[in-house]
Protein backbone atom coordinates (compact mmCIF):
# COMPACT_ATOMS: atom_id res chain seq x y z
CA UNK A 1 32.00 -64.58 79.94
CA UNK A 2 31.45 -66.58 82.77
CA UNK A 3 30.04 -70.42 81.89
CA UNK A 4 28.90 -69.06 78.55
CA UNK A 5 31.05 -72.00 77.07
CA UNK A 6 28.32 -74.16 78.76
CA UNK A 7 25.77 -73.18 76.26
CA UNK A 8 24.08 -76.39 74.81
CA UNK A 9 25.13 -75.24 71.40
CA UNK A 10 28.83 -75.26 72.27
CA UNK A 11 29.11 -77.98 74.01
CA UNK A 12 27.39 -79.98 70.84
CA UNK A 13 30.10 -78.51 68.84
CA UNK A 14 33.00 -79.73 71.47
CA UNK A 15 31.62 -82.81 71.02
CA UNK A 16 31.43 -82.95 67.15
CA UNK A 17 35.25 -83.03 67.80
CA UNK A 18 35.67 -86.67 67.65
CA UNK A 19 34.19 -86.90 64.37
CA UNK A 20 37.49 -86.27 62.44
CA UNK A 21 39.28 -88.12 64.99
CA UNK A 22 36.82 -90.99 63.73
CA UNK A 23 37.18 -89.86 59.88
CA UNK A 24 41.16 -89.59 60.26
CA UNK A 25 41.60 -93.26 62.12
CA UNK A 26 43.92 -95.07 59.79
CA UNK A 27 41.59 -98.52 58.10
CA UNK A 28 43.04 -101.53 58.36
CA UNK A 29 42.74 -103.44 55.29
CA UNK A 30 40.61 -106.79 55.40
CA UNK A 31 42.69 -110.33 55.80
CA UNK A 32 41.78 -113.85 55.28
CA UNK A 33 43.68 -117.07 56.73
CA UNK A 34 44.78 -119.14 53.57
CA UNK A 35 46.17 -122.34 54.07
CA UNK A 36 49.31 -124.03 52.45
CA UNK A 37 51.98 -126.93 52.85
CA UNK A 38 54.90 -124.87 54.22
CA UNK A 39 52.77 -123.19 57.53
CA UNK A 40 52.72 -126.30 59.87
CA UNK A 41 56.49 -125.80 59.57
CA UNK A 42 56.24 -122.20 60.78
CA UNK A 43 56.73 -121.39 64.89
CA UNK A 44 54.04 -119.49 66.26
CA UNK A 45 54.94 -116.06 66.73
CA UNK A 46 53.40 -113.54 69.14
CA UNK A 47 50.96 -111.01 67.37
CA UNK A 48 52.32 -107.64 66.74
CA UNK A 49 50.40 -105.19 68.91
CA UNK A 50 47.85 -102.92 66.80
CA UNK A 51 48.29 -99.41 67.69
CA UNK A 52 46.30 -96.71 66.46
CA UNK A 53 47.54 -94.84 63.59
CA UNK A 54 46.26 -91.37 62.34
CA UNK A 55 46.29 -90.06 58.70
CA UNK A 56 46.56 -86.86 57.44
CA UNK A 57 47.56 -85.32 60.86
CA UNK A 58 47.67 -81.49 59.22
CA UNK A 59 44.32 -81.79 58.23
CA UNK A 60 43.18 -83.07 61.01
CA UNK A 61 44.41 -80.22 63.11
CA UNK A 62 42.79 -77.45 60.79
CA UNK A 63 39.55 -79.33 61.15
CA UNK A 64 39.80 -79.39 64.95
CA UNK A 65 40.43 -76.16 64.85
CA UNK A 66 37.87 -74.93 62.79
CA UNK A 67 35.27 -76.89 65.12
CA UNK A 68 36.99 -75.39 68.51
CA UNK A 69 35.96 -72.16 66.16
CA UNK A 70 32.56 -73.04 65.93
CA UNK A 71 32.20 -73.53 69.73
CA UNK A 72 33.51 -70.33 70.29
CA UNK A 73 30.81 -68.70 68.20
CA UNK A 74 27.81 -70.45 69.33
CA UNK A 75 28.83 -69.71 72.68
CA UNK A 76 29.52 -66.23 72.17
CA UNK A 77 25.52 -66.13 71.41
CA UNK A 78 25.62 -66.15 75.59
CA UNK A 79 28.05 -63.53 76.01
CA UNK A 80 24.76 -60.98 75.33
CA UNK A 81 23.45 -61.99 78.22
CA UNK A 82 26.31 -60.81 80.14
CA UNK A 83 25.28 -57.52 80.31
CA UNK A 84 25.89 -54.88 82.76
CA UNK A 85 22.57 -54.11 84.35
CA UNK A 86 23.86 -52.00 87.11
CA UNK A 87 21.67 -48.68 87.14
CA UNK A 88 22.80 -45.85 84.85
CA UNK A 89 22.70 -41.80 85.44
CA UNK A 90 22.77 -39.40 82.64
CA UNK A 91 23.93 -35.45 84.01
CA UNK A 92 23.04 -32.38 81.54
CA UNK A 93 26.57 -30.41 81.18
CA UNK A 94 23.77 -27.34 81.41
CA UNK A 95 23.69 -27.65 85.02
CA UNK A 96 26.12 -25.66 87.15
CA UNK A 97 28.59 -26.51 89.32
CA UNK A 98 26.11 -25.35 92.99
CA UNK A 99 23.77 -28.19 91.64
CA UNK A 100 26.26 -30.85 90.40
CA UNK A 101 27.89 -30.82 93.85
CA UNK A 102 23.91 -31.56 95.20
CA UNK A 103 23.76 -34.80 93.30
CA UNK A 104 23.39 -38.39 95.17
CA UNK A 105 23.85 -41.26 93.19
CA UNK A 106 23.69 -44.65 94.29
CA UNK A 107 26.55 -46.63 95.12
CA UNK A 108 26.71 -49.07 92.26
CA UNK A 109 25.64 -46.64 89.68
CA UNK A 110 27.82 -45.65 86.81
CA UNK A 111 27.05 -41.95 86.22
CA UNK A 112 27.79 -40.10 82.46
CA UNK A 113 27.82 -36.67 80.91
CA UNK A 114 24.78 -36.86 78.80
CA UNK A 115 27.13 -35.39 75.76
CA UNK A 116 28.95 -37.17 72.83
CA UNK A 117 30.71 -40.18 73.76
CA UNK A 118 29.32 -40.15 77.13
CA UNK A 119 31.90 -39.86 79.22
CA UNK A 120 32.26 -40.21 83.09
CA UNK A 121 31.09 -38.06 85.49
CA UNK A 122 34.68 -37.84 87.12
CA UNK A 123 35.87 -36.33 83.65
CA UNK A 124 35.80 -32.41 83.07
CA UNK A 125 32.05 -31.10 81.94
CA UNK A 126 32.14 -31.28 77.82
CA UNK A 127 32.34 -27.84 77.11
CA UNK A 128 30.73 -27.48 73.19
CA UNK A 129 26.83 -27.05 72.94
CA UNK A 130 24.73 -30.72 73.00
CA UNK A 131 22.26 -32.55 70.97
CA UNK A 132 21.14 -34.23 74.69
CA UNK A 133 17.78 -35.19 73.31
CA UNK A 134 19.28 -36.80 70.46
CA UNK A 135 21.75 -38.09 72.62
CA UNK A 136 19.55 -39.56 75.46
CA UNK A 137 17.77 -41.59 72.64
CA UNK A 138 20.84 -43.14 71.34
CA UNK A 139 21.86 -44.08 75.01
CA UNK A 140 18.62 -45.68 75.76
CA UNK A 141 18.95 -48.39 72.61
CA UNK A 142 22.21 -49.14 73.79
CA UNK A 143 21.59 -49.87 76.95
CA UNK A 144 20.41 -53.67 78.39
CA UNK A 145 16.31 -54.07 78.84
CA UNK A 146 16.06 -54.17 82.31
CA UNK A 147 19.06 -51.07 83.40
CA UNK A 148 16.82 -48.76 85.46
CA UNK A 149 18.05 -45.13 84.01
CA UNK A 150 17.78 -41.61 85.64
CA UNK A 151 18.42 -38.51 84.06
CA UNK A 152 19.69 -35.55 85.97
CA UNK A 153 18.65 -31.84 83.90
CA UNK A 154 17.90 -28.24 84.49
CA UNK A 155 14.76 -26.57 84.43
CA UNK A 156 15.45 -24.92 81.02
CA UNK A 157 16.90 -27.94 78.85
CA UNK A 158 18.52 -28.01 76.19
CA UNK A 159 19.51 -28.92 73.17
CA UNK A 160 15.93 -29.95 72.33
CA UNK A 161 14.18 -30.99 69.34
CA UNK A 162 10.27 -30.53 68.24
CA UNK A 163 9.78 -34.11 69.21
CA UNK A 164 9.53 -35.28 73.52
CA UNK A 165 11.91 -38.47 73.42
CA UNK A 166 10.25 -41.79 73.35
CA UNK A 167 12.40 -44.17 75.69
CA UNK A 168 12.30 -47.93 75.61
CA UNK A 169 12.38 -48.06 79.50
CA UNK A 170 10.96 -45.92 82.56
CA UNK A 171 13.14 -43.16 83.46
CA UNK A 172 13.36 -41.60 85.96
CA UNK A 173 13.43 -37.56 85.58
CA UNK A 174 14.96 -35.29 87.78
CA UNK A 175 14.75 -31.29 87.36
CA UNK A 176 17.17 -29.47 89.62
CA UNK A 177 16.06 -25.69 90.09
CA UNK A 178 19.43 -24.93 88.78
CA UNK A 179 20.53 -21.79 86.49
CA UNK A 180 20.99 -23.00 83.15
CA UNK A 181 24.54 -21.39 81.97
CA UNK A 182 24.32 -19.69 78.25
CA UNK A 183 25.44 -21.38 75.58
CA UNK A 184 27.83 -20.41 73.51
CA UNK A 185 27.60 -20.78 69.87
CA UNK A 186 29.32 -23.20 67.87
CA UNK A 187 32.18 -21.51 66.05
CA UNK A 188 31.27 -20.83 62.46
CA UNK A 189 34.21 -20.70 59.85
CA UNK A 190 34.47 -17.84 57.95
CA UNK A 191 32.83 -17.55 54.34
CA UNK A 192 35.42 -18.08 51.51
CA UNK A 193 35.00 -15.13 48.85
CA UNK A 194 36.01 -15.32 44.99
CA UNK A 195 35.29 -12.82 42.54
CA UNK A 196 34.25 -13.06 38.88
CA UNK A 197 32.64 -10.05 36.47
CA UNK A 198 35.26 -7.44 37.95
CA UNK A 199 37.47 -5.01 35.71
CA UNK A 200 40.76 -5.34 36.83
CA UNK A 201 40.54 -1.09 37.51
CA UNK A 202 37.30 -1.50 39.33
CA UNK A 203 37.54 0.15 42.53
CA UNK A 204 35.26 -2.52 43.80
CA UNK A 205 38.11 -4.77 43.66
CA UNK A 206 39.95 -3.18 46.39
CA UNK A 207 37.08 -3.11 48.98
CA UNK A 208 36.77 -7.25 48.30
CA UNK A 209 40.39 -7.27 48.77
CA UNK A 210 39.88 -6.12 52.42
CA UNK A 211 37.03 -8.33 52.69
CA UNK A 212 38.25 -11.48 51.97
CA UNK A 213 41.45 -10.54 54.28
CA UNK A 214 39.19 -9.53 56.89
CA UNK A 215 37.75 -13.12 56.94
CA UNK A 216 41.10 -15.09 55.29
CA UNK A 217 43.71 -13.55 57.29
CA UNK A 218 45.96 -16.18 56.15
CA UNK A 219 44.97 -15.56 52.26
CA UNK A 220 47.70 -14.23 49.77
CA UNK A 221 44.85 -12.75 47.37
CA UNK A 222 41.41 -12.74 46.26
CA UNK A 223 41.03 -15.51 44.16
CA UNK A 224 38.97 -14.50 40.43
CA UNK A 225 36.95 -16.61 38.52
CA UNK A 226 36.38 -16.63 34.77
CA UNK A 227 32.83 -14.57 34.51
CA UNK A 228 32.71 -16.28 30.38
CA UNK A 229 33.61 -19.94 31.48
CA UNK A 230 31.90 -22.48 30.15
CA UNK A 231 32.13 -24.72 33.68
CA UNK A 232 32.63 -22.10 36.44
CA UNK A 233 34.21 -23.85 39.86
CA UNK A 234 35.36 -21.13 42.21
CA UNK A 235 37.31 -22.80 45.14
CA UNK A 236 35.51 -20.27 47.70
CA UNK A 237 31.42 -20.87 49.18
CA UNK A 238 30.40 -17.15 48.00
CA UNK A 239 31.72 -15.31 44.60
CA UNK A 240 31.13 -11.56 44.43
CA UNK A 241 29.60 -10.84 40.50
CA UNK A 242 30.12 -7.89 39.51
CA UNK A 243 29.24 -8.12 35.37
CA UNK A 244 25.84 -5.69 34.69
CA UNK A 245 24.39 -7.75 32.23
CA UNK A 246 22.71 -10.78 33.42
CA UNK A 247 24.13 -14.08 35.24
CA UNK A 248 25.14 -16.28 32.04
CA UNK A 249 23.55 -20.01 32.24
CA UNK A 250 26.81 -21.56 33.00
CA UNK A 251 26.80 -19.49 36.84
CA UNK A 252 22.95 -20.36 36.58
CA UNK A 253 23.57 -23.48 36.57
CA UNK A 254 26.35 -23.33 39.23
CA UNK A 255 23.95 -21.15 41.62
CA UNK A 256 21.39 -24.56 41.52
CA UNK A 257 23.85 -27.21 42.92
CA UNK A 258 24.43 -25.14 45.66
CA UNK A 259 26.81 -22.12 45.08
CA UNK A 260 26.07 -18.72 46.76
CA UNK A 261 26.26 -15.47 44.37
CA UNK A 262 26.94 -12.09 45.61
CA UNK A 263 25.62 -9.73 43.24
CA UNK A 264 26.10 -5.97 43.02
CA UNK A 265 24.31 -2.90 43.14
CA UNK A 266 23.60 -2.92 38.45
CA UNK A 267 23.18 -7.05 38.02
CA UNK A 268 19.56 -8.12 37.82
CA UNK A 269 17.76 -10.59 39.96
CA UNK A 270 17.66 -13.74 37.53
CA UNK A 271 13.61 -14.50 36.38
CA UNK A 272 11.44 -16.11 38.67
CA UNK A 273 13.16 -15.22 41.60
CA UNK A 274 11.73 -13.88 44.88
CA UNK A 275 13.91 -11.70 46.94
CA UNK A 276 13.57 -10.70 50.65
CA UNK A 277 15.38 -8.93 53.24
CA UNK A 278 17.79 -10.42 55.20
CA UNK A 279 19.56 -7.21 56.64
CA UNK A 280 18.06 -3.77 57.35
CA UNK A 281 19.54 -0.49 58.66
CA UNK A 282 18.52 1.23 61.50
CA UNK A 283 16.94 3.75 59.15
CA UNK A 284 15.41 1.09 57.24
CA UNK A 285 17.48 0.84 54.55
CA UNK A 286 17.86 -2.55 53.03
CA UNK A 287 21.84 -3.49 53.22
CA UNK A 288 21.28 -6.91 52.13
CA UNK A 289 18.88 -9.56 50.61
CA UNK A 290 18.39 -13.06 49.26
CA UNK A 291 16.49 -15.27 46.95
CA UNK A 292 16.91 -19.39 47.11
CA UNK A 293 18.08 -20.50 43.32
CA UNK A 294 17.81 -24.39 43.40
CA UNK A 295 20.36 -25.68 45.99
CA UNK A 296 22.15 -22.19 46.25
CA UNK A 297 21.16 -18.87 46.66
CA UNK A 298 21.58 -15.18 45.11
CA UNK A 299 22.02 -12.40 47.45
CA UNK A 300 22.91 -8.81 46.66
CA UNK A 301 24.18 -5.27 48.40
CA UNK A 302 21.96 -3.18 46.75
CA UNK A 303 24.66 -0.28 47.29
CA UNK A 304 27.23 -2.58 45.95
CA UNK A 305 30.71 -2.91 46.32
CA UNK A 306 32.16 0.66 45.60
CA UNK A 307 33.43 1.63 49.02
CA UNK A 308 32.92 5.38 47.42
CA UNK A 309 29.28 5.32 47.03
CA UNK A 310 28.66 2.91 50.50
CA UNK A 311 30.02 4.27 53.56
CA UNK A 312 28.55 1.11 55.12
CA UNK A 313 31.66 -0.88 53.84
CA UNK A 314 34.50 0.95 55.44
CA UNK A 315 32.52 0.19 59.11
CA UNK A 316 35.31 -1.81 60.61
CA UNK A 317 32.60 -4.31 61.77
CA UNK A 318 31.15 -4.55 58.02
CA UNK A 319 32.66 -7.86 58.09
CA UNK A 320 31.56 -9.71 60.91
CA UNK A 321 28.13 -8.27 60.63
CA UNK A 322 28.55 -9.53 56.34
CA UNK A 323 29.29 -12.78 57.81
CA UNK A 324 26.69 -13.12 60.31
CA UNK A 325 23.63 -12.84 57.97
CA UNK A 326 25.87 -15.03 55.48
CA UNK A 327 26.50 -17.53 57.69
CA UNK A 328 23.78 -17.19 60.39
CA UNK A 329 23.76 -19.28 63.48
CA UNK A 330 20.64 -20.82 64.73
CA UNK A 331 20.21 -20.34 68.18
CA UNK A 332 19.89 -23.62 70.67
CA UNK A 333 16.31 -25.00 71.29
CA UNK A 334 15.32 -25.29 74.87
CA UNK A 335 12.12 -26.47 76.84
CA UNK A 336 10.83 -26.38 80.19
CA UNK A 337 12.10 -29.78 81.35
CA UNK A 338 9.40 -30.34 83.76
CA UNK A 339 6.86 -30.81 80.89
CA UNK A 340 9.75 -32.51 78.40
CA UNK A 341 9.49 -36.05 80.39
CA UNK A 342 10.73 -38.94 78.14
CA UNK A 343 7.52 -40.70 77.16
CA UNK A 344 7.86 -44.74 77.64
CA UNK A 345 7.15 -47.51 74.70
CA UNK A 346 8.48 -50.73 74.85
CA UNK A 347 10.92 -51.53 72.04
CA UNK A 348 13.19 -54.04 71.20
CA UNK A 349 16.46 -52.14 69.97
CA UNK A 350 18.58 -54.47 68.14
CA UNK A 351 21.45 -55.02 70.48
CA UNK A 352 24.93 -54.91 68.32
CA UNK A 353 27.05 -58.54 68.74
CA UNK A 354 30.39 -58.03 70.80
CA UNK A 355 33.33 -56.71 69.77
CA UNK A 356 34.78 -60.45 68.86
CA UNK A 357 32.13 -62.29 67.15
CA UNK A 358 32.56 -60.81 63.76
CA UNK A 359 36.56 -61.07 64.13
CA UNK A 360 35.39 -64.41 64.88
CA UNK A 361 33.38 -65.48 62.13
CA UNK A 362 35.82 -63.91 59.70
CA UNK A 363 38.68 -66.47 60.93
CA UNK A 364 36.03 -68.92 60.90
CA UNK A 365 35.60 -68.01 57.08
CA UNK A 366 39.12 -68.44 56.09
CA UNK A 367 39.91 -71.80 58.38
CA UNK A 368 36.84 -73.32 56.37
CA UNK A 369 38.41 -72.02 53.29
CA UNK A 370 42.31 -73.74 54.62
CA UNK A 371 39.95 -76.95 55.04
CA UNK A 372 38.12 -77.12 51.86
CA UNK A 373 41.59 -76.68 49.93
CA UNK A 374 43.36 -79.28 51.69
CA UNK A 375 40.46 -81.71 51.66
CA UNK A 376 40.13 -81.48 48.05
CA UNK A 377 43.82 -80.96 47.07
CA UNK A 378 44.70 -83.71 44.27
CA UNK A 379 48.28 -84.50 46.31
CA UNK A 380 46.03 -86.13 49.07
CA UNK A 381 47.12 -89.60 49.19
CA UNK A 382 43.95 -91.15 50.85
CA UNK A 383 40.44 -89.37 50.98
CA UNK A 384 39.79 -88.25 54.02
């Protein structure tokens, strides 16, 4: 903080501290001299000494304190200025370990991982996959004006968005010929799976079975749904259907806030629906495909469930490969970082208070609130 408390605006409130000692000064009352027979009789007797005398000294104290709170706060208005300004340097966890060890950095520089949290350089390289061009904007508004800034990548960066960043300062970029490690994808977890439409004899029943224990390993059973009700909600992301008549309205309607329908090989696409392929055999056969339904979406084996009539489902990889083109995983974005520069615009990021002011202001709030009460209490015996 330094002198911060030397800020003209606290030192006026410091000073506005003598105004309830002024307020609280007892009065004395105004005397006149009257005359009569019996005072020439009367010795002359030293005057008492006048002292001074203080009411209401608990009130007094809260407003004292409540000013001393006030100084606190307008000086805090200088603690922004206190920033660090020492020169920052943002790594890529994409580079390797041969080019990390390559790096100088300045003396008085405070080096980060550019990852979540930024942490310090001395800590172990984050390890998940990074939004860093997300993440380089958010450390540039939080950063002080005038911090110079260098940013330490790979050739081929990554995670990278359809936009170059647009930095508030000058930055300068550094591309290392280094070999950009591959990135492994975030883990997915696996699809839920419910089934409604299903005779309890239906063969089909058995192959979900396996399915859902394939991807629940710690499930008891395959959880069914009532195909008739009224209000379907299946706890799972994906319900298999396997009814031949049409999806009733009520699953319709379920389908279009977001739920995910697995129809068989005999249901009908609903009307006005548009299906494409989203998985296709090496001998072209279509094993899967998908139409968007409002929110959700419809997909459907077209050789359905019956493990009898599609070899394809007793594949011991059937599942993972299900899950993959349920669930697919889009690949990280990456650029040439050479020609992914930050651009520069000046911008005034709002700068967040510190950490104490609005702790501060709050206290502030309720001593104001202890002042008003006791300053208008009826059980005050003089009016402050």
């Amino acid at each position: 903080m330094g002198l911060s408390l030397l800020f003209p605006l606290g030192l006026a409130a410091l000073a506005a501290a003598v105004l309830p000692l002024l307020i609280h000064l007892a009065r004395r009352q105004e005397s006149r001299l009257t005359s009569f027979a019996a005072l020439r009789w009367l010795r002359a007797q030293p005057k008492p000494r006048q002292r001074i005398r203080i009411d209401e000294w608990p009130l007094l104290l809260v407003r004292l304190l409540l000013l001393a709170l006030l100084a606190l706060l307008m000086a805090g208005l200088a603690w922004q200025g206190a920033d660090d300004r020492r020169p920052r340097v943002l790594v890529s966890p994409a580079l390797d370990d041969a080019a990390r060890r390559t790096l100088k950095l300045p003396e008085d520089a405070k080096a980060h991982w550019l990852a979540l949290g930024f942490p310090a350089l001395e800590q172990p390289r984050p390890a998940a996959p990074q939004q860093e061009a997300s993440l380089l904007r958010e450390f540039d508004a939080t950063l002080p004006a005038d911090a110079p800034l260098t940013v330490i990548v790979p050739a081929v960066w990554g995670d990278v968005d359809a936009q170059r960043p647009i930095l508030s300062r000058q930055v300068d970029w550094q591309v290392l010929p280094a070999r950009t490690p591959d990135r492994i994808a975030p883990p997915v977890s696996a699809p839920t799976l419910a089934a409604a439409g299903f005779d309890e004899k239906d063969p089909a029943l058995r192959t979900l079975r396996a399915l859902n224990a394939a991807w629940q390993p710690k499930a008891t059973a395959l959880p069914l749904a009532d195909a008739a009700g009224s209000s379907p909600a299946p706890h799972a992301a994906f319900v298999a259907w396997g009814a031949d008549a049409s999806i009733p309205q009520p699953w319709q309607d379920w389908v279009r806030t977001g739920g995910q329908l697995l129809l068989g090989a005999r249901t009908p696409w609903p009307d006005g629906t548009s299906p494409r392929t989203e998985w296709q055999g090496d001998d072209g056969e279509v094993l899967l495909a998908s139409a968007p339904f409002g929110h959700g979406r419809i997909w459907r084996l077209p050789q359905g469930w019956n493990a009898a009539t599609n070899a394809r489902l007793l594949d011991a990889r059937f599942p993972i490969e299900l899950a993959r083109h349920l669930q697919p995983v889009a690949p990280p974005a990456r650029a040439a970082a050479g020609g992914f520069a930050p651009l520069h615009q000046a911008r005034d990021w709002p700068r967040p208070p510190p950490a104490l002011l609005p702790g501060l202001a709050l206290l502030i709030a309720l001593v104001f609130a202890l002042e008003r009460w006791m300053a208008t209490s009826p059980r005050r015996g003089v009016v402050a």
